[in-house]
Each structure stands twice: as C-alpha cells, then as structure tokens.
C-alpha atoms as a PDB file:
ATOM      1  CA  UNK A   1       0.000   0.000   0.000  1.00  0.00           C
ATOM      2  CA  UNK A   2       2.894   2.484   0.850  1.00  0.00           C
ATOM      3  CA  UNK A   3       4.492   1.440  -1.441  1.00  0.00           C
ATOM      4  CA  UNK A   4       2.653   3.000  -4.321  1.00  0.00           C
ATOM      5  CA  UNK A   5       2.298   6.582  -3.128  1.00  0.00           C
ATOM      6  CA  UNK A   6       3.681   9.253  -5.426  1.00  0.00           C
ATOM      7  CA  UNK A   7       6.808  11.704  -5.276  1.00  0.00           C
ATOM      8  CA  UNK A   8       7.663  12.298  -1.689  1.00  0.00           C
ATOM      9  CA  UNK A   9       5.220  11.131   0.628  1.00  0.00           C
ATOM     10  CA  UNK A  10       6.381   8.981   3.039  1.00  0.00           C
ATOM     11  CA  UNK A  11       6.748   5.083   2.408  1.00  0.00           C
ATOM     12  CA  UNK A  12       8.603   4.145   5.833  1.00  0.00           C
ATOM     13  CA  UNK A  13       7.860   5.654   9.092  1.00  0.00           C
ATOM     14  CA  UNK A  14      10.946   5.030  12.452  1.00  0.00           C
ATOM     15  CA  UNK A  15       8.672   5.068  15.255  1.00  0.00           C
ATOM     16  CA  UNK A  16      10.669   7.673  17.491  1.00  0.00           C
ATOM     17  CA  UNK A  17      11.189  10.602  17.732  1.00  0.00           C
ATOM     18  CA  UNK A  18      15.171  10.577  18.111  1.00  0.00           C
ATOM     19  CA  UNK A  19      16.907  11.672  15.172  1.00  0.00           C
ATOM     20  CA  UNK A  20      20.027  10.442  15.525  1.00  0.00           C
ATOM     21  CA  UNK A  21      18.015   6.673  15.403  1.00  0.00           C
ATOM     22  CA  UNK A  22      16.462   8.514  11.957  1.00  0.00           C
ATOM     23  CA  UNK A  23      19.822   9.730  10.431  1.00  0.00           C
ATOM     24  CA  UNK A  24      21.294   6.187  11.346  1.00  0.00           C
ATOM     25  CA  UNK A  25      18.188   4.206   9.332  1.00  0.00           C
ATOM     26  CA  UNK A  26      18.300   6.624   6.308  1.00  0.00           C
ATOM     27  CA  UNK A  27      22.139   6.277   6.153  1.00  0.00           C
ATOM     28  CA  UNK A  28      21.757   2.368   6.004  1.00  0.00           C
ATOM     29  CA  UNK A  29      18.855   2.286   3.727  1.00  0.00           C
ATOM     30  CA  UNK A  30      20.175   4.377   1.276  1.00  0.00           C
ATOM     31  CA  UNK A  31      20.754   2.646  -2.729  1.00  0.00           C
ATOM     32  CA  UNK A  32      19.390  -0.273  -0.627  1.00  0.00           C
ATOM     33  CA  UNK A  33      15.714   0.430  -1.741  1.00  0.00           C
ATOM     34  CA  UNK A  34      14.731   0.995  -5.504  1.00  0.00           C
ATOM     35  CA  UNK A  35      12.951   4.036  -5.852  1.00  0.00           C
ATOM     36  CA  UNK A  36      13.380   4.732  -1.828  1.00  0.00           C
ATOM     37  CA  UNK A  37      14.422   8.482  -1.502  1.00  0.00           C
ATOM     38  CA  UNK A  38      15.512   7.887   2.235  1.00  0.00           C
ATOM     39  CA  UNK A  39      15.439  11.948   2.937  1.00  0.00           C
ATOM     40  CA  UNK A  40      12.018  12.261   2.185  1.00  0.00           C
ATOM     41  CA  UNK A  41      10.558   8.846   2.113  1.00  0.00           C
ATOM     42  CA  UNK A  42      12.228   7.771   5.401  1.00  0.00           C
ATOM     43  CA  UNK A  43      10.394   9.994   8.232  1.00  0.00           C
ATOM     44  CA  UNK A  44       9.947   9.430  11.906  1.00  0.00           C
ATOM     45  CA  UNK A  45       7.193   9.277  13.984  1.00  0.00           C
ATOM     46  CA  UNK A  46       6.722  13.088  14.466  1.00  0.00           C
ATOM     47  CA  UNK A  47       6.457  13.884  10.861  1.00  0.00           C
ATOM     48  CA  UNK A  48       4.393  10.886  10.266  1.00  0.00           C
ATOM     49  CA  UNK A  49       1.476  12.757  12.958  1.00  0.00           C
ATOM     50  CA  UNK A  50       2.253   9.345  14.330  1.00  0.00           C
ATOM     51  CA  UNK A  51       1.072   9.055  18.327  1.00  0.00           C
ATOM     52  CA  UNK A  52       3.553   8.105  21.417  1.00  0.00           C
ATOM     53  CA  UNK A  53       3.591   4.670  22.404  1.00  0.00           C
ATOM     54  CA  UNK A  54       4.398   3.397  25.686  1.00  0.00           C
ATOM     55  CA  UNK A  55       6.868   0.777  26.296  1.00  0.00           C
ATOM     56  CA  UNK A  56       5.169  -1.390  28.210  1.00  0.00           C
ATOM     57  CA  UNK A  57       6.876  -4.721  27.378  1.00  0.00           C
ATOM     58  CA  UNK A  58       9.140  -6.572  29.310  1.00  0.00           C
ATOM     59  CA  UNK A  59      11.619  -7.203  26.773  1.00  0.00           C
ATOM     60  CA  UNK A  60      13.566  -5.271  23.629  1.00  0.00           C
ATOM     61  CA  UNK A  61      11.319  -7.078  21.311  1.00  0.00           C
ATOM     62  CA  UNK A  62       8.269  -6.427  22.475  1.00  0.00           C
ATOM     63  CA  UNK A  63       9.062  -3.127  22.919  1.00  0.00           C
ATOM     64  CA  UNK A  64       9.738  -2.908  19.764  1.00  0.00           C
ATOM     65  CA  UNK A  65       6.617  -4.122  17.991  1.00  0.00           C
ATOM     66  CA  UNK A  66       4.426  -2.207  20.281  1.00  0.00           C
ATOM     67  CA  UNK A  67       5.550   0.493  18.607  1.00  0.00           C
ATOM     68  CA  UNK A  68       6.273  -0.664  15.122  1.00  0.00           C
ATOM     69  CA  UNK A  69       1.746  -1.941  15.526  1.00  0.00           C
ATOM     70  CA  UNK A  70       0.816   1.364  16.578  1.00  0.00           C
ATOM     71  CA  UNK A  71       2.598   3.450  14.040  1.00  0.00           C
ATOM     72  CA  UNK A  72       1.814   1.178  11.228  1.00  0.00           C
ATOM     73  CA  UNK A  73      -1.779   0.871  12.105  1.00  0.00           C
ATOM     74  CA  UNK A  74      -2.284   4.874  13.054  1.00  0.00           C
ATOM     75  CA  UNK A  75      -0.434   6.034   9.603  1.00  0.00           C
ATOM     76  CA  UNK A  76      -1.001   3.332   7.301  1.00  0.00           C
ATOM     77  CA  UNK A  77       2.555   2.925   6.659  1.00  0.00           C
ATOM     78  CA  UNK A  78       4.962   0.311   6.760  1.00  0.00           C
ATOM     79  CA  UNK A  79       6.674   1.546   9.857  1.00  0.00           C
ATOM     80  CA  UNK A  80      10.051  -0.064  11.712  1.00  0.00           C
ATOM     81  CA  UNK A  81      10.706   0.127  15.749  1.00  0.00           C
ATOM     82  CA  UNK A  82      13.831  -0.747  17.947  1.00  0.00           C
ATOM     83  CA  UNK A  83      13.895  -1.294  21.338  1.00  0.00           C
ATOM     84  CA  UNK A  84      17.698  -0.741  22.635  1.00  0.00           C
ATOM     85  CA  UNK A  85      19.559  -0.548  25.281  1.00  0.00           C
ATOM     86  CA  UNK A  86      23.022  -1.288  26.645  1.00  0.00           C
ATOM     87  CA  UNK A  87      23.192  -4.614  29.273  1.00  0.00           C
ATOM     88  CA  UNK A  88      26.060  -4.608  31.826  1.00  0.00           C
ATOM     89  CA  UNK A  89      27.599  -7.741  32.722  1.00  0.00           C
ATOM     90  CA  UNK A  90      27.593  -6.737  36.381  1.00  0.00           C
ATOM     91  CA  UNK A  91      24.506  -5.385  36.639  1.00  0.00           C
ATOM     92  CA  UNK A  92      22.604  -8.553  35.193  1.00  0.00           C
ATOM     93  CA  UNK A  93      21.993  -7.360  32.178  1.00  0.00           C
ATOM     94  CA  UNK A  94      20.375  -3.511  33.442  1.00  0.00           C
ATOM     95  CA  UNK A  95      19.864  -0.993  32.493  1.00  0.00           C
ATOM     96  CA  UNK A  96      18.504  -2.828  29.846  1.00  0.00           C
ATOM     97  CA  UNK A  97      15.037  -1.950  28.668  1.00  0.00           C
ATOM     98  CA  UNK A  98      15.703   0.520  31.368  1.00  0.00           C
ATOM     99  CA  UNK A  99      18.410   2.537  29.581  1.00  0.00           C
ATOM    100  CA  UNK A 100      16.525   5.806  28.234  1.00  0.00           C
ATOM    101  CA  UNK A 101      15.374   6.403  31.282  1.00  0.00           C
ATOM    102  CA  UNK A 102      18.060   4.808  34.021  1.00  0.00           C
ATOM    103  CA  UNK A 103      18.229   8.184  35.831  1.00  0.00           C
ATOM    104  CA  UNK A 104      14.494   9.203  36.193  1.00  0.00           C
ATOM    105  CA  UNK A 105      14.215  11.376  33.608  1.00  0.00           C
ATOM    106  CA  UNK A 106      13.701   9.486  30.229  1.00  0.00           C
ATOM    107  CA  UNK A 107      16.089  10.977  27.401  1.00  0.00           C
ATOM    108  CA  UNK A 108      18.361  12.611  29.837  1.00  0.00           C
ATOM    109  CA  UNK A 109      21.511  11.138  28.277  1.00  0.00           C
ATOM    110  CA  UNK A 110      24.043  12.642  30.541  1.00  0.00           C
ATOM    111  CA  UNK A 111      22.602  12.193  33.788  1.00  0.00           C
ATOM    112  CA  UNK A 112      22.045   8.932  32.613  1.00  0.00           C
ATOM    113  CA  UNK A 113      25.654   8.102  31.627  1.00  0.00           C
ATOM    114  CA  UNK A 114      26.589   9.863  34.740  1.00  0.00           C
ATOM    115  CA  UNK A 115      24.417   7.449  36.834  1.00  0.00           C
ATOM    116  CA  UNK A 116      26.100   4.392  35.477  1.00  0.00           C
ATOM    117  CA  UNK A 117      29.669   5.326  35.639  1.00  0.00           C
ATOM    118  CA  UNK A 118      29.139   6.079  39.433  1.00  0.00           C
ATOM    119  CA  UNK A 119      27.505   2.636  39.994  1.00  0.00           C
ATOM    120  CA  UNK A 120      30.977   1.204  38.373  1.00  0.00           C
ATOM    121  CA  UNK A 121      33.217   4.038  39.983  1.00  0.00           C
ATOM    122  CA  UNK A 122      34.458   0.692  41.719  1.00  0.00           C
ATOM    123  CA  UNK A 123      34.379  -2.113  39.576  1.00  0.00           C
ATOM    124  CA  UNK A 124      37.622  -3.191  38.138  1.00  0.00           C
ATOM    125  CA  UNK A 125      38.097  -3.176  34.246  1.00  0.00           C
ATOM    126  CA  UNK A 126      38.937  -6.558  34.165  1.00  0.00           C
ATOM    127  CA  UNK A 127      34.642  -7.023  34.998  1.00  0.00           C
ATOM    128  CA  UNK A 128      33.288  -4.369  32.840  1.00  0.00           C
ATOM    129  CA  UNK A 129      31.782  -5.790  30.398  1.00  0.00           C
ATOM    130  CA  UNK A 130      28.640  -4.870  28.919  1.00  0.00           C
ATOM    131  CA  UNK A 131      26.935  -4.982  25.231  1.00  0.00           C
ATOM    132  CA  UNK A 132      24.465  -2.557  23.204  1.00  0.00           C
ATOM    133  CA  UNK A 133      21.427  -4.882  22.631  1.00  0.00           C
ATOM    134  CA  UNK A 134      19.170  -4.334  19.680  1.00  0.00           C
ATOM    135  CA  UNK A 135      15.361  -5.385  18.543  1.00  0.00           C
ATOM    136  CA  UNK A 136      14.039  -4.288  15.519  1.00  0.00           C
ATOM    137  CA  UNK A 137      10.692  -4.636  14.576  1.00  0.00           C
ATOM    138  CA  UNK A 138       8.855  -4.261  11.004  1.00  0.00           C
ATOM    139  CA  UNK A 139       5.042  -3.983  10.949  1.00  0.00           C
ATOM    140  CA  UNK A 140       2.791  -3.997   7.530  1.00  0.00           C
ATOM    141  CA  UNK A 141      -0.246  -3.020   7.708  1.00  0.00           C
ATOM    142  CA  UNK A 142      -3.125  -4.097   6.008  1.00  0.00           C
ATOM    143  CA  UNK A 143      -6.570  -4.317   5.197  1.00  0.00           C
ATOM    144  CA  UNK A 144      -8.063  -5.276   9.003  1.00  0.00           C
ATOM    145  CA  UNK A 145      -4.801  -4.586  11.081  1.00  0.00           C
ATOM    146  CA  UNK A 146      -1.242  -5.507  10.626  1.00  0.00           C
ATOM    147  CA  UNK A 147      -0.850  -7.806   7.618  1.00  0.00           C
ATOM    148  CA  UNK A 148       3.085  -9.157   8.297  1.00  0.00           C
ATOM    149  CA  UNK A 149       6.039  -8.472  11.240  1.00  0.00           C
ATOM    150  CA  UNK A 150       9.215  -9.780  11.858  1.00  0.00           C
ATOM    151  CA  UNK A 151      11.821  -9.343  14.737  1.00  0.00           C
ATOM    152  CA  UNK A 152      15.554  -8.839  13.649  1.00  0.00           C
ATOM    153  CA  UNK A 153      18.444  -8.505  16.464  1.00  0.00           C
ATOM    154  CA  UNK A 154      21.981  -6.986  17.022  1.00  0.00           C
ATOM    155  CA  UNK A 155      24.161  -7.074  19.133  1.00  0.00           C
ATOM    156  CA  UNK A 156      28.153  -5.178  20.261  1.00  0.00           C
ATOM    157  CA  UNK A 157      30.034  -6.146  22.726  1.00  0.00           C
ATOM    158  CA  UNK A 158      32.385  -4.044  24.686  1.00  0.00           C
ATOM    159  CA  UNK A 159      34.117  -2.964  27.594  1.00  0.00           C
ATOM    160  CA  UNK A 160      32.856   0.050  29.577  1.00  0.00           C
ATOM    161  CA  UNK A 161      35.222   3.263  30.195  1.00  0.00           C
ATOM    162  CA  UNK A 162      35.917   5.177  33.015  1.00  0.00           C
ATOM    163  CA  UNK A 163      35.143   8.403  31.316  1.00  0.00           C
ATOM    164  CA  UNK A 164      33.178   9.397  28.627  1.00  0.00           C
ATOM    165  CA  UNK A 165      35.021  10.124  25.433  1.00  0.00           C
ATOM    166  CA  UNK A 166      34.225  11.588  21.495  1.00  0.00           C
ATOM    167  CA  UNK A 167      31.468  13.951  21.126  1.00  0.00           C
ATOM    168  CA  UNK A 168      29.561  11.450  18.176  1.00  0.00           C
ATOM    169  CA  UNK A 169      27.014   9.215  18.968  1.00  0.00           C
ATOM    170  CA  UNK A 170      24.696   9.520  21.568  1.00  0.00           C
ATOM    171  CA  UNK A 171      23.276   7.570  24.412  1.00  0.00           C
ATOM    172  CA  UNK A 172      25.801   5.755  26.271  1.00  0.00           C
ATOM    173  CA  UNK A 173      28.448   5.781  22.825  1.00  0.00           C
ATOM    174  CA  UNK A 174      30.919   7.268  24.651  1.00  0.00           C
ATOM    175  CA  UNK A 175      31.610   5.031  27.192  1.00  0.00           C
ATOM    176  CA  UNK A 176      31.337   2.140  25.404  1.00  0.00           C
ATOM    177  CA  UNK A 177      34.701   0.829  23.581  1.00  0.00           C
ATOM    178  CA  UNK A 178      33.716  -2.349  21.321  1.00  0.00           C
ATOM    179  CA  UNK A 179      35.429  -5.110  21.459  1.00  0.00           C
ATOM    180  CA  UNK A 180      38.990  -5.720  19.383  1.00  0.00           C
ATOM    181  CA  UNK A 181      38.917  -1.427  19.495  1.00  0.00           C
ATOM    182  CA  UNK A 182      40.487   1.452  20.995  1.00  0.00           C
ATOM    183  CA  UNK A 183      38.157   4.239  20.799  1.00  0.00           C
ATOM    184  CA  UNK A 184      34.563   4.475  22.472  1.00  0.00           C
ATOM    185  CA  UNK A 185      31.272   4.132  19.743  1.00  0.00           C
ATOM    186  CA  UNK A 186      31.463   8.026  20.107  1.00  0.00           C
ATOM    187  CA  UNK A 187      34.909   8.481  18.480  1.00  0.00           C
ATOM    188  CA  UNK A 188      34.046   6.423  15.691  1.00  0.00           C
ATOM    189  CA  UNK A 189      32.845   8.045  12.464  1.00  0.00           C
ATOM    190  CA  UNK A 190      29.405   7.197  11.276  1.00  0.00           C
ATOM    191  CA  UNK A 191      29.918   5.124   8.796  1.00  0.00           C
ATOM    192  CA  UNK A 192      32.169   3.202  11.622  1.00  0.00           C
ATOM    193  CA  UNK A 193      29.765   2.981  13.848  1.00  0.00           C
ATOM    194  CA  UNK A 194      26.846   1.993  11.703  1.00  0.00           C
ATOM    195  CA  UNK A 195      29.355  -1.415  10.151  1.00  0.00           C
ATOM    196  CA  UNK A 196      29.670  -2.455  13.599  1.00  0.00           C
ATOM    197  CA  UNK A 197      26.536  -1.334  15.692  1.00  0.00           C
ATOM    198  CA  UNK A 198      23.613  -2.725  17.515  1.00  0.00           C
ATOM    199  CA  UNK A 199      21.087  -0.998  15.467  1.00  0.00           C
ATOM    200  CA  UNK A 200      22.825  -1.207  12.162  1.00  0.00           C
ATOM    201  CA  UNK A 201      23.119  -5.419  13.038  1.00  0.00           C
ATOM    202  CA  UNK A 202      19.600  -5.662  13.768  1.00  0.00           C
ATOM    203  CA  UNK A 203      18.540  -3.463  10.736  1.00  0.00           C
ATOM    204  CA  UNK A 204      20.759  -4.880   8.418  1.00  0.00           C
ATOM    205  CA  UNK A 205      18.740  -8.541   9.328  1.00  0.00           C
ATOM    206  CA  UNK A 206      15.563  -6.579   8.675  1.00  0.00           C
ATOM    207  CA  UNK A 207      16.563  -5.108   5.087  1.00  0.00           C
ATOM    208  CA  UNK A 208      15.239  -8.041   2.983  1.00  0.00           C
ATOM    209  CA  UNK A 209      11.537  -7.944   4.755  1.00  0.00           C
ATOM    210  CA  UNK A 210      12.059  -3.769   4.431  1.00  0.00           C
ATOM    211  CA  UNK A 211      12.550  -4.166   0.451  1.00  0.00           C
ATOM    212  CA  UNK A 212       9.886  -7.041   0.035  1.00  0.00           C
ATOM    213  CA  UNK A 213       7.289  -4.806   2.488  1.00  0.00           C
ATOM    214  CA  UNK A 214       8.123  -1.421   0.110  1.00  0.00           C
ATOM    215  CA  UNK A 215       8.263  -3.266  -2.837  1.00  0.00           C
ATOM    216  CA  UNK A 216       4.388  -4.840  -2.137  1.00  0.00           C
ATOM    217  CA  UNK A 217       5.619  -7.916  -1.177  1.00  0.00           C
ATOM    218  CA  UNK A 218       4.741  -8.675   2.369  1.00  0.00           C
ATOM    219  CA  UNK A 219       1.649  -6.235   2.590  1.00  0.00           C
ATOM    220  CA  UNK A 220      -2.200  -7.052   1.629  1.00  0.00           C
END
C-alpha cells in the first residue's frame, strides 16, 4: 500500500522521535531500496502525525513491535521500531530496557551516563563488560490490522570506560569501547559505527523484509 504513493510522501515511518536513530536508518537504507528516496521517504514518527507509544513490554522485542503496531496501524505505513539498550555484565543485564530512562528522567543522556559510571566508579576493568542490545521490529499493515512483522536482532560487545570520550554518537556511545577497538562508539565516524553497531546489526537482518514490504511484497 505504501508502497505505491507518489513523489515524496512517506513510504517508511521510524517510530521515534530521536533523530540520531532517523539519520542512522536513512544512512543504512540508502541505494538499498529501488525508488526509496531515504530523505524524504524515510520519516519518523513526528512527521508521520504518528502518536507516542508506551513501552510497556518486558523485553527489547516487544518493545519494539508495540511500537512498530501502533505506528503502522495509526499512519497506514509500513513503519520499523527498535527497542535498545546497553546490558552490563555486572549489573545482570540492566539498564537494559531501562536505559533511556536509568536516571528518572527518560532521554536525559548525561545524567544517565553519569548514573552508570558512578555505579561502576568501583568495579575493576577486568569485569566491565557490557553490550548494546538491539530489537528491531517491522510492521505492515493491512486491510483489518497488521498484515506481516518480523523481529531482527543486534548485538556489540564491549568494555565500559571510566570516562566518557568523542562527542559522536549519543546515548551511552561514549563510554562504550567495542570489542577488538580502541576508541569508544562516540569516536568512531558514522559510517564506523553503523558497520559495527547494535542498530545497524539488527537493521541490516531486517533489510530483505524492508525491500519485500516497500516493494508490495509482504503487505495485503
């Protein structure tokens, strides 16, 4: 159904409202996606008129399609979620779903980075482990509801800093150095980041049901 609109209206909607997520989609879509221009055609959820959706799940992925349902079904759009957060070894796996919002105030990026690195101001490096974690959802809608969806995951594992460092990225990037590396997610360039990354891993899995879902494929 998106799939056939005309000029620039929008074909894929990123249900957030974070644009570094959106710059990070459109960078890996783009010459993936006959006929996809990702700078118009690639929106998020604000320009969509799409609404909030509450994470209510328990886990990345069902985080994840909440959102991806909601969008699709509100805008009639083929629309794409992720759930993401960074897991620490020592922590059991939190912040986890908590991540966004590990300080009290959801989207507060440095308070939450701040937060963390005092909770490990005494853990030795030798047990600081911890990965980004990554669930992306597609949803299709149809003609009574969502038509098709599929769950893709990523995953980058790493060793956590002392102190943040680079000013790219966001979230937690700089404090996170990736395995085999020797700069933090926020020192790397984009293109860097998005070979290696959580997102781009989990996206990258999704690309095939993306181009089948825009192409007409996977929607009724």
């Amino acid at each position: 159904m998106s799939g056939t609109l005309p000029g620039d209206a929008p074909r894929l909607v990123l249900a957030t409202h974070n644009k570094g997520k959106l710059r990070e989609l459109r960078e890996l879509l783009r010459g993936q996606v006959p006929g996809l221009d990702v700078d118009t055609q690639v929106v998020d959820a604000a320009a969509a008129g799409a609404p909030d959706v509450a994470e209510t799940g328990v886990t990345f992925a069902e985080n994840s399609l909440l959102k991806a349902r909601a969008v699709a079904e509100a805008t009639g759009l083929v629309a794409i979620a992720d759930d993401s957060g960074l897991a620490v070894d020592v922590l059991g796996g939190a912040p986890g779903i908590f991540s966004a919002r590990w300080s009290g105030t959801h989207g507060d990026d440095v308070a939450n980075l701040n937060l963390l690195l005092a909770q490990l101001s005494d853990v030795p490096d030798a047990f600081r482990g911890a990965a980004f974690v990554c669930a992306a959802a597609l949803a299709v809608p149809g003609s009574d509801g969502i038509a098709h969806e599929t769950v893709e995951y990523g995953q980058l594992e790493g060793t956590l800093l002392r102190e943040p460092r680079g000013e790219g990225g966001f979230g937690y990037d700089p404090v996170l150095q990736p395995a085999g590396m020797d700069r933090s997610c926020a020192e790397l360039s984009p293109e860097e980041k998005n070979a290696i990354s959580h997102r781009g891993q989990a996206f990258r899995a999704l690309l095939p049901a993306i181009v089948s879902a825009l192409s007409g494929a996977g929607s009724t």
